[in-house]
C-alpha atoms as a PDB file:
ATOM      1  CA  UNK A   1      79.507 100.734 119.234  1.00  0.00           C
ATOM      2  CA  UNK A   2      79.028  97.352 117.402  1.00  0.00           C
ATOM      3  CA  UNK A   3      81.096  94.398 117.954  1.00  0.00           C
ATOM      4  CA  UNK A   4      82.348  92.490 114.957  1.00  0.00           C
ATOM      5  CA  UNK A   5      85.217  89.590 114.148  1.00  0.00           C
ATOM      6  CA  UNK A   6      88.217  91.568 115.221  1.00  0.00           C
ATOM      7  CA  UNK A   7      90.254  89.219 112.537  1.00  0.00           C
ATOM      8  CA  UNK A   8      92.931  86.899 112.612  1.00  0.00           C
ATOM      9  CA  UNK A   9      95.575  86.900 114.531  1.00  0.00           C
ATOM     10  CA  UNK A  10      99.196  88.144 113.057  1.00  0.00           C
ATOM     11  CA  UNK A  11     102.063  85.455 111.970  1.00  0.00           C
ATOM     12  CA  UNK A  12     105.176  85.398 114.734  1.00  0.00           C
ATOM     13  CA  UNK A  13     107.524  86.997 112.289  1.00  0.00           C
ATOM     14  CA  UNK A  14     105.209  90.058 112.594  1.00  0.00           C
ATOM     15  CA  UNK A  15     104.567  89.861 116.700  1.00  0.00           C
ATOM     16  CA  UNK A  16     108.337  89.409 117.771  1.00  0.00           C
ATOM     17  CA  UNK A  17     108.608  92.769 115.569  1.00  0.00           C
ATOM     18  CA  UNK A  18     106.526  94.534 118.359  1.00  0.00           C
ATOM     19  CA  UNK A  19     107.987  95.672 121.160  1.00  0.00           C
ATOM     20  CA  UNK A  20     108.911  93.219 122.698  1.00  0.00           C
ATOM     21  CA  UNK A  21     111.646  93.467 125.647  1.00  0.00           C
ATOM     22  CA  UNK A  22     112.595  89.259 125.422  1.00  0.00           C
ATOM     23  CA  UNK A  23     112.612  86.435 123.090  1.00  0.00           C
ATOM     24  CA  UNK A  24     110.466  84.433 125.774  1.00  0.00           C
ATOM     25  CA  UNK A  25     107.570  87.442 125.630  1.00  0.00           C
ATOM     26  CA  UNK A  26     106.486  85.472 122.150  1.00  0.00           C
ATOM     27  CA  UNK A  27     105.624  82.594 124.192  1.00  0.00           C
ATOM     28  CA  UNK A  28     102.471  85.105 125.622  1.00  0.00           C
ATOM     29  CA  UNK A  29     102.051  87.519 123.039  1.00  0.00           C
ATOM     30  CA  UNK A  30     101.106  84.832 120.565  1.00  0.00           C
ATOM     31  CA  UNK A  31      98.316  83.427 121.906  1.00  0.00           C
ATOM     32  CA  UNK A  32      95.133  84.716 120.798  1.00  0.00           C
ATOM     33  CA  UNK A  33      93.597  84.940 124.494  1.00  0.00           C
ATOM     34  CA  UNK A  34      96.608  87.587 124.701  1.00  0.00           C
ATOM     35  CA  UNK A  35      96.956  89.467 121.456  1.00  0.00           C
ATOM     36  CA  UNK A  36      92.965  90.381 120.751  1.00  0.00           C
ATOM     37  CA  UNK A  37      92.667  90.701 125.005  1.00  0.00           C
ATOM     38  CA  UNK A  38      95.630  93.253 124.993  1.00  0.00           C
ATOM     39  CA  UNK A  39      95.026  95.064 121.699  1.00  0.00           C
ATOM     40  CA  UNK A  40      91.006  95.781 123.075  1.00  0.00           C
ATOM     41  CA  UNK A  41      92.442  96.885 126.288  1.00  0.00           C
ATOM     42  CA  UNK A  42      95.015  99.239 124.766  1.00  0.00           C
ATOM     43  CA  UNK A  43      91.947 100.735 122.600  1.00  0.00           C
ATOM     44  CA  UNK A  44      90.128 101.218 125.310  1.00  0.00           C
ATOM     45  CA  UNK A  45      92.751 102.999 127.085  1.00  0.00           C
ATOM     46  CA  UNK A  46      94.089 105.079 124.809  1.00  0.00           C
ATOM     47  CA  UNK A  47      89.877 106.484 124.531  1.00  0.00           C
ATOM     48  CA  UNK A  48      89.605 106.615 127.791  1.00  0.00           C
ATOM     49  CA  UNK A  49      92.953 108.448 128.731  1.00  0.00           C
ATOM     50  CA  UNK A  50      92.266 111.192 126.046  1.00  0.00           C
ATOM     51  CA  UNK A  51      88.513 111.484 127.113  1.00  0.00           C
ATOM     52  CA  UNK A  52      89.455 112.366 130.980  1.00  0.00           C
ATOM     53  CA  UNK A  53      91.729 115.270 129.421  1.00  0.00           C
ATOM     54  CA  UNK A  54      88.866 117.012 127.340  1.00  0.00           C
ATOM     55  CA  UNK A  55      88.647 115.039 124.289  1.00  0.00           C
ATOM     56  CA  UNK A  56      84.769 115.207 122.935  1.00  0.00           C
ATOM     57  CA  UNK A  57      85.580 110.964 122.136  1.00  0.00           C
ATOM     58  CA  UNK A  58      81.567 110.685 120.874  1.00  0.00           C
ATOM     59  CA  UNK A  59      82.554 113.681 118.384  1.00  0.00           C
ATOM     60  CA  UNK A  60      85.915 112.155 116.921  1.00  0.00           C
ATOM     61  CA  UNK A  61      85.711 111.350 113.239  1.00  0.00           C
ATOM     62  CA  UNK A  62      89.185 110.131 112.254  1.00  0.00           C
ATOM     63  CA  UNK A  63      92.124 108.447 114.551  1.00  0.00           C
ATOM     64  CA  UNK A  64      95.453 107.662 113.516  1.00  0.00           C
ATOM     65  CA  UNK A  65      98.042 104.841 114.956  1.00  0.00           C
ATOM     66  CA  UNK A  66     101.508 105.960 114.037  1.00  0.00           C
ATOM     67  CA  UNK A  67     103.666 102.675 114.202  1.00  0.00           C
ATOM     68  CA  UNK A  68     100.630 100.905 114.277  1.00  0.00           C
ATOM     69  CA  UNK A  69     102.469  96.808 113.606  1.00  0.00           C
ATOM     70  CA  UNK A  70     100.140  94.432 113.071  1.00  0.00           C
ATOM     71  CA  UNK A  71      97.215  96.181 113.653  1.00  0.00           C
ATOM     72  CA  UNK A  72      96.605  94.883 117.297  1.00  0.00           C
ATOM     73  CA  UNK A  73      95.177  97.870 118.594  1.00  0.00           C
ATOM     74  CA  UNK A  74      93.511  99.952 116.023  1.00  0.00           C
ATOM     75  CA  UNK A  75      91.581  96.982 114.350  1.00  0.00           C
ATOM     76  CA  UNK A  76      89.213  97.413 117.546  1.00  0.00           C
ATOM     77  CA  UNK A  77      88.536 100.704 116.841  1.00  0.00           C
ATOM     78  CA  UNK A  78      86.044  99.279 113.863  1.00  0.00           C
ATOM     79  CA  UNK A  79      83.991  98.370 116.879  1.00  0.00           C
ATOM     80  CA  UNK A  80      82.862 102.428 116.496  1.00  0.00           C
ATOM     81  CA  UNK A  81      81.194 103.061 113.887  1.00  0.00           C
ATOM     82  CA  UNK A  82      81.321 106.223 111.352  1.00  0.00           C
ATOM     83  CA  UNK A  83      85.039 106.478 112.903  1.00  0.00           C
ATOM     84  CA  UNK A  84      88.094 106.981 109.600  1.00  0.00           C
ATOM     85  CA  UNK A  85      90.982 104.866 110.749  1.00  0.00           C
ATOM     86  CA  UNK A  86      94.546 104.538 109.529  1.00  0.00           C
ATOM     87  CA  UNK A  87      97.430 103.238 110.788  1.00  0.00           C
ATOM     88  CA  UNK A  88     101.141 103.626 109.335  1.00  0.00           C
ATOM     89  CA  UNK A  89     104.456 102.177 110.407  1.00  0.00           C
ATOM     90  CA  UNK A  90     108.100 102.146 109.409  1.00  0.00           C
ATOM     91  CA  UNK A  91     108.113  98.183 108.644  1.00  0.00           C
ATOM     92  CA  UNK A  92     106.546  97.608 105.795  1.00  0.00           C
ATOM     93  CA  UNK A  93     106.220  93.598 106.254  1.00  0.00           C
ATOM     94  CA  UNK A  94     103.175  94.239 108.539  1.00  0.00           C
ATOM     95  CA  UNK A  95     102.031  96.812 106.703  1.00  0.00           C
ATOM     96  CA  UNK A  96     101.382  94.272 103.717  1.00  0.00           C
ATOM     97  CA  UNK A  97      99.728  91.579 106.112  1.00  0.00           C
ATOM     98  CA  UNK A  98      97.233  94.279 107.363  1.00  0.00           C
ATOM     99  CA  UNK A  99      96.227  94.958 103.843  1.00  0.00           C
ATOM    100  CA  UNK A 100      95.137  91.814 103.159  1.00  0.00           C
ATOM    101  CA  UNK A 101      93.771  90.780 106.473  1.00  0.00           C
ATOM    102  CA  UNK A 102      92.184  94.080 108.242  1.00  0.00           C
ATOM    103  CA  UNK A 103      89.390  95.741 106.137  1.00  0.00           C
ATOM    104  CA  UNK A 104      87.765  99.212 106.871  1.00  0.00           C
ATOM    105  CA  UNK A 105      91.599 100.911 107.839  1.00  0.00           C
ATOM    106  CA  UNK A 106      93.358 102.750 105.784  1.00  0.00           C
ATOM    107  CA  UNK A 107      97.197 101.215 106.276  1.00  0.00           C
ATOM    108  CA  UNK A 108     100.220 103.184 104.806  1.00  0.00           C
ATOM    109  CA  UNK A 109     104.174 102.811 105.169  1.00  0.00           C
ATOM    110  CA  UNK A 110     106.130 105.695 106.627  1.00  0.00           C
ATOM    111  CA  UNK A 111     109.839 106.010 105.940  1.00  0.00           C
ATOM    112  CA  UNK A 112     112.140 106.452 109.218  1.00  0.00           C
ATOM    113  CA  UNK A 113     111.747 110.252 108.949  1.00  0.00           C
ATOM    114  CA  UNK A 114     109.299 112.632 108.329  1.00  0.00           C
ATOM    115  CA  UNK A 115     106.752 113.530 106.291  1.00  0.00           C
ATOM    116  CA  UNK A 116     103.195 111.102 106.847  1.00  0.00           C
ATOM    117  CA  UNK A 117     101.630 110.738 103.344  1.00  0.00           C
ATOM    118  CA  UNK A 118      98.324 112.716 105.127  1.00  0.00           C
ATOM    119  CA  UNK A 119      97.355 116.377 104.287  1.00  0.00           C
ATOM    120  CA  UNK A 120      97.111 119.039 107.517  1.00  0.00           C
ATOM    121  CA  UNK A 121      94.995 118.050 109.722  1.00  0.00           C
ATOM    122  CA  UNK A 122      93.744 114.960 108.965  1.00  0.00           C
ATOM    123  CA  UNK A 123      92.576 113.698 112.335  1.00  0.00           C
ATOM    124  CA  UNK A 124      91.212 114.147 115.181  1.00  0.00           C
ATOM    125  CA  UNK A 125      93.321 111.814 117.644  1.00  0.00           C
ATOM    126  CA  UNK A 126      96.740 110.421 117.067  1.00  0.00           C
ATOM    127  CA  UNK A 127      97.939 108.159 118.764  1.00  0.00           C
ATOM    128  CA  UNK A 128     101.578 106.434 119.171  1.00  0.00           C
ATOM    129  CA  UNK A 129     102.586 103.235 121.765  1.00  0.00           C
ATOM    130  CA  UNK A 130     105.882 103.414 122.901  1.00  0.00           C
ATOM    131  CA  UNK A 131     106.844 104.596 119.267  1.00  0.00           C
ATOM    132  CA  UNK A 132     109.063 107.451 120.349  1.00  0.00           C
ATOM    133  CA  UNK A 133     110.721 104.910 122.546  1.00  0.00           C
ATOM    134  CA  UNK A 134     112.517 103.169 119.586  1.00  0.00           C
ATOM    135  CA  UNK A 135     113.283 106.475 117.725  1.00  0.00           C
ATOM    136  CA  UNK A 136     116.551 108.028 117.709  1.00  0.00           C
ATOM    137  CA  UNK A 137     116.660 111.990 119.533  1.00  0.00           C
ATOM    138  CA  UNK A 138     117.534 113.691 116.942  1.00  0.00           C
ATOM    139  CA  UNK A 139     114.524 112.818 114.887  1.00  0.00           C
ATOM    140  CA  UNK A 140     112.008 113.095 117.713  1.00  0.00           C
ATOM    141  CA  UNK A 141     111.005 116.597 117.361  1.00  0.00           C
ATOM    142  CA  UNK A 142     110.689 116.314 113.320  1.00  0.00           C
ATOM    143  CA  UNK A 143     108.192 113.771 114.026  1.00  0.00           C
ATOM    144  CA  UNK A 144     106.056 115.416 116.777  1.00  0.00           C
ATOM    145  CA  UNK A 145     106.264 118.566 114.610  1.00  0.00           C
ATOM    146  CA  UNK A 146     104.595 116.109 111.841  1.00  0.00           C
ATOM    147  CA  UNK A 147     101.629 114.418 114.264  1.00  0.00           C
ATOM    148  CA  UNK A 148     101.170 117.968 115.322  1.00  0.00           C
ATOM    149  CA  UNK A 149     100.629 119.090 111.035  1.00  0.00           C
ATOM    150  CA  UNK A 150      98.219 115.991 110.717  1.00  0.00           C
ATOM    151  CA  UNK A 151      96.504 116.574 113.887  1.00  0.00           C
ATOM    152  CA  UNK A 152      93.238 119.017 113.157  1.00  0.00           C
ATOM    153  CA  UNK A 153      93.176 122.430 115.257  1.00  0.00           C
ATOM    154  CA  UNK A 154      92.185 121.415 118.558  1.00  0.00           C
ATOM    155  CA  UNK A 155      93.491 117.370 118.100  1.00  0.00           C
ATOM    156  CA  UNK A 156      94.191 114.960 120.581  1.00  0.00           C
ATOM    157  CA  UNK A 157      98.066 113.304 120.552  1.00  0.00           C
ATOM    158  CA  UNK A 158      98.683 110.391 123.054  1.00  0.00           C
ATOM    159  CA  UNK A 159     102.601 109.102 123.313  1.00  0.00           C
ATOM    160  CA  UNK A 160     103.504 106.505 125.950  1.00  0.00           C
ATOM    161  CA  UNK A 161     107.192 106.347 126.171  1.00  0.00           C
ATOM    162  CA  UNK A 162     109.524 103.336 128.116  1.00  0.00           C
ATOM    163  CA  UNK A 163     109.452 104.302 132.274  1.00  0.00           C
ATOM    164  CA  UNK A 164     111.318 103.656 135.251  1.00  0.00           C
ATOM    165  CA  UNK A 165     110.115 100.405 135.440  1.00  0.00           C
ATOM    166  CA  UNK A 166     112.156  99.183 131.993  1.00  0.00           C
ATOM    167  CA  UNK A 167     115.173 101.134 132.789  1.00  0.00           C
ATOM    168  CA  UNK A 168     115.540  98.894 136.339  1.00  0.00           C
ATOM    169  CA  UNK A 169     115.139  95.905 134.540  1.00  0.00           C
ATOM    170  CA  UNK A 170     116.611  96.694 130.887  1.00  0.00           C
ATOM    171  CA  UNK A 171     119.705  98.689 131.513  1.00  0.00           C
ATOM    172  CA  UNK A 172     122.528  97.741 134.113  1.00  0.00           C
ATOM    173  CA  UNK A 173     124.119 100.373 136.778  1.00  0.00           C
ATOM    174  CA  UNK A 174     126.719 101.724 133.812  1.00  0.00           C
ATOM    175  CA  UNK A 175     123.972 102.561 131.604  1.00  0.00           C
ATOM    176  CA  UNK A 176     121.615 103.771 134.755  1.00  0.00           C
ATOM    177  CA  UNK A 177     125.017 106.048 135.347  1.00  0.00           C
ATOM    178  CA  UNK A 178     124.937 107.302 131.815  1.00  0.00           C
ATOM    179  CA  UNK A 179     121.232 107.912 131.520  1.00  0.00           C
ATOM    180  CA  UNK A 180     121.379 109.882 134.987  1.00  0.00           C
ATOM    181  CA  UNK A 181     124.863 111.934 133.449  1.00  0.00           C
ATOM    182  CA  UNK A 182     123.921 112.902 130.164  1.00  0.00           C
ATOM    183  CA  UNK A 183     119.488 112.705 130.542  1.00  0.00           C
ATOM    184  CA  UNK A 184     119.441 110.452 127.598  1.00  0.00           C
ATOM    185  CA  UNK A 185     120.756 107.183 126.581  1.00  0.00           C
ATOM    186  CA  UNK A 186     120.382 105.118 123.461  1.00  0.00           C
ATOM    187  CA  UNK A 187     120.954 101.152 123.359  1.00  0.00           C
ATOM    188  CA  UNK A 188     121.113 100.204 119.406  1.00  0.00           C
ATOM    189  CA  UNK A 189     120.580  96.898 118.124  1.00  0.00           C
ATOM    190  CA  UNK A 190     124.077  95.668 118.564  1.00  0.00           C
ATOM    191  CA  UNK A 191     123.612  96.001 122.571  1.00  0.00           C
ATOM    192  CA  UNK A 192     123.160  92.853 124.198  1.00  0.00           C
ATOM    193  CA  UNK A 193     120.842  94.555 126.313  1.00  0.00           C
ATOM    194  CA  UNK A 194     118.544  95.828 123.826  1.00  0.00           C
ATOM    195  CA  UNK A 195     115.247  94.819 123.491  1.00  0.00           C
ATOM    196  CA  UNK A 196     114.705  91.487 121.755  1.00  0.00           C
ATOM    197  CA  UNK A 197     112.496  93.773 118.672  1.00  0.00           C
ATOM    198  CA  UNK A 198     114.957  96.432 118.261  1.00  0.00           C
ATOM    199  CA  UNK A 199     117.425  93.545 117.730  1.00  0.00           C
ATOM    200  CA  UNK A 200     115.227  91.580 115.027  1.00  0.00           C
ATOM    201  CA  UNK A 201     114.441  95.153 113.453  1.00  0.00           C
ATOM    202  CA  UNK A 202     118.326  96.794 113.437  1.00  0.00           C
ATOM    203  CA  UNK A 203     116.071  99.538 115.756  1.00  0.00           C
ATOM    204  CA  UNK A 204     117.151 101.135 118.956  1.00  0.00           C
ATOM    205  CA  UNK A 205     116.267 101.951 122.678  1.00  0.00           C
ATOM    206  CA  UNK A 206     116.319 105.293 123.308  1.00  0.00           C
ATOM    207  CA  UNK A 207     115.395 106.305 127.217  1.00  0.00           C
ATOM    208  CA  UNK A 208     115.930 110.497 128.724  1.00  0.00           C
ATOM    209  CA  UNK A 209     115.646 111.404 132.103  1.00  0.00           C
ATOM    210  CA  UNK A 210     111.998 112.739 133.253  1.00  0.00           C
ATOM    211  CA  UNK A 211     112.528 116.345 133.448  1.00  0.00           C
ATOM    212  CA  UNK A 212     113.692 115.911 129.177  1.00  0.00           C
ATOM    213  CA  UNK A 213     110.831 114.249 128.301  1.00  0.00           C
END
């Protein structure tokens, strides 16, 4: 583990890209104190999660960040050394930034479906934050099916997804009825209650009931 300059801080136009929920959340997200703080802490996490479910973490040779922005998170993953990194994502914009600004990480562009441009198993943890949340059902399984060819025999794949607490204070009582109804509901970017990314991306929402997911 050796600290180094975790790099400058992304442009707006790439941040309000990034999940988030309102227009006011750029207020936070871009200062500095908030977007290197949060980005460590969601490193950290996503180690420490996969370590207390078996992962050997001080054996792990490659990670990958599918939809990985701006590189907010998996830039302080250079703090380990010997580690391969990449990170991919849909939107290419940040994907261009990141290759100028973040050495030592391999960055590629995905298109909206599958396939990654990475051979079978290619790494040892993937890892995806609340990507699956803005992807529409019917391509879900087509891309777990994909981290699952990239991911090496034995791999590590950490998904967080949107929970109860967003679909309170996201969707109102018609949508709650819907989601409850059908087990899955899906705002696009049109929605007026979408979140304020999926609505500067032409993205979606996309929320099941427990027992689906």
């Amino acid at each position: 583990f050796k600290p180094q300059d975790p790099g400058p801080i992304a442009p707006p136009e790439l941040i309000e890209t990034e999940a988030l929920m309102h227009v006011d959340e750029l207020k936070v997200r871009r200062k500095p104190e908030w977007y290197f703080g949060s980005g460590y802490r969601e490193a950290w996490t996503v180690l420490t999660t996969v370590e207390q479910y078996g992962a050997p973490v001080e054996a792990m040779k490659s990670v990958l960040e599918f939809g990985c922005g701006s590189g907010r998170v998996i830039r302080h993953f250079r703090y380990i050394e010997g580690l391969r990194l990449a990170g991919t994502d849909a939107n290419s914009k940040p994907i261009e930034w990141d290759r100028k600004n973040l050495s030592g990480i391999e960055f590629g562009h995905n298109e909206l479906e599958p396939p990654l441009a990475y051979p079978d198993g290619s790494f040892d943890l993937v890892y995806a934050l609340s990507v699956f949340t803005h992807i529409p059902l019917e391509w879900q399984r087509a891309w777990l099916d994909e981290l699952r060819r990239v991911l090496r025999p034995g791999g590590y794949l950490l998904c967080t997804v949107h929970g109860d607490d967003h679909s309170s204070r996201q969707l109102d009582d018609q949508d709650r009825a819907t989601l409850e109804r059908d087990g899955e509901l899906t705002l696009d970017a049109k929605n007026p209650r979408a979140s304020f990314s999926s609505q500067v991306l032409g993205s979606w929402d996309v929320y099941q009931t427990r027992d689906q997911v």
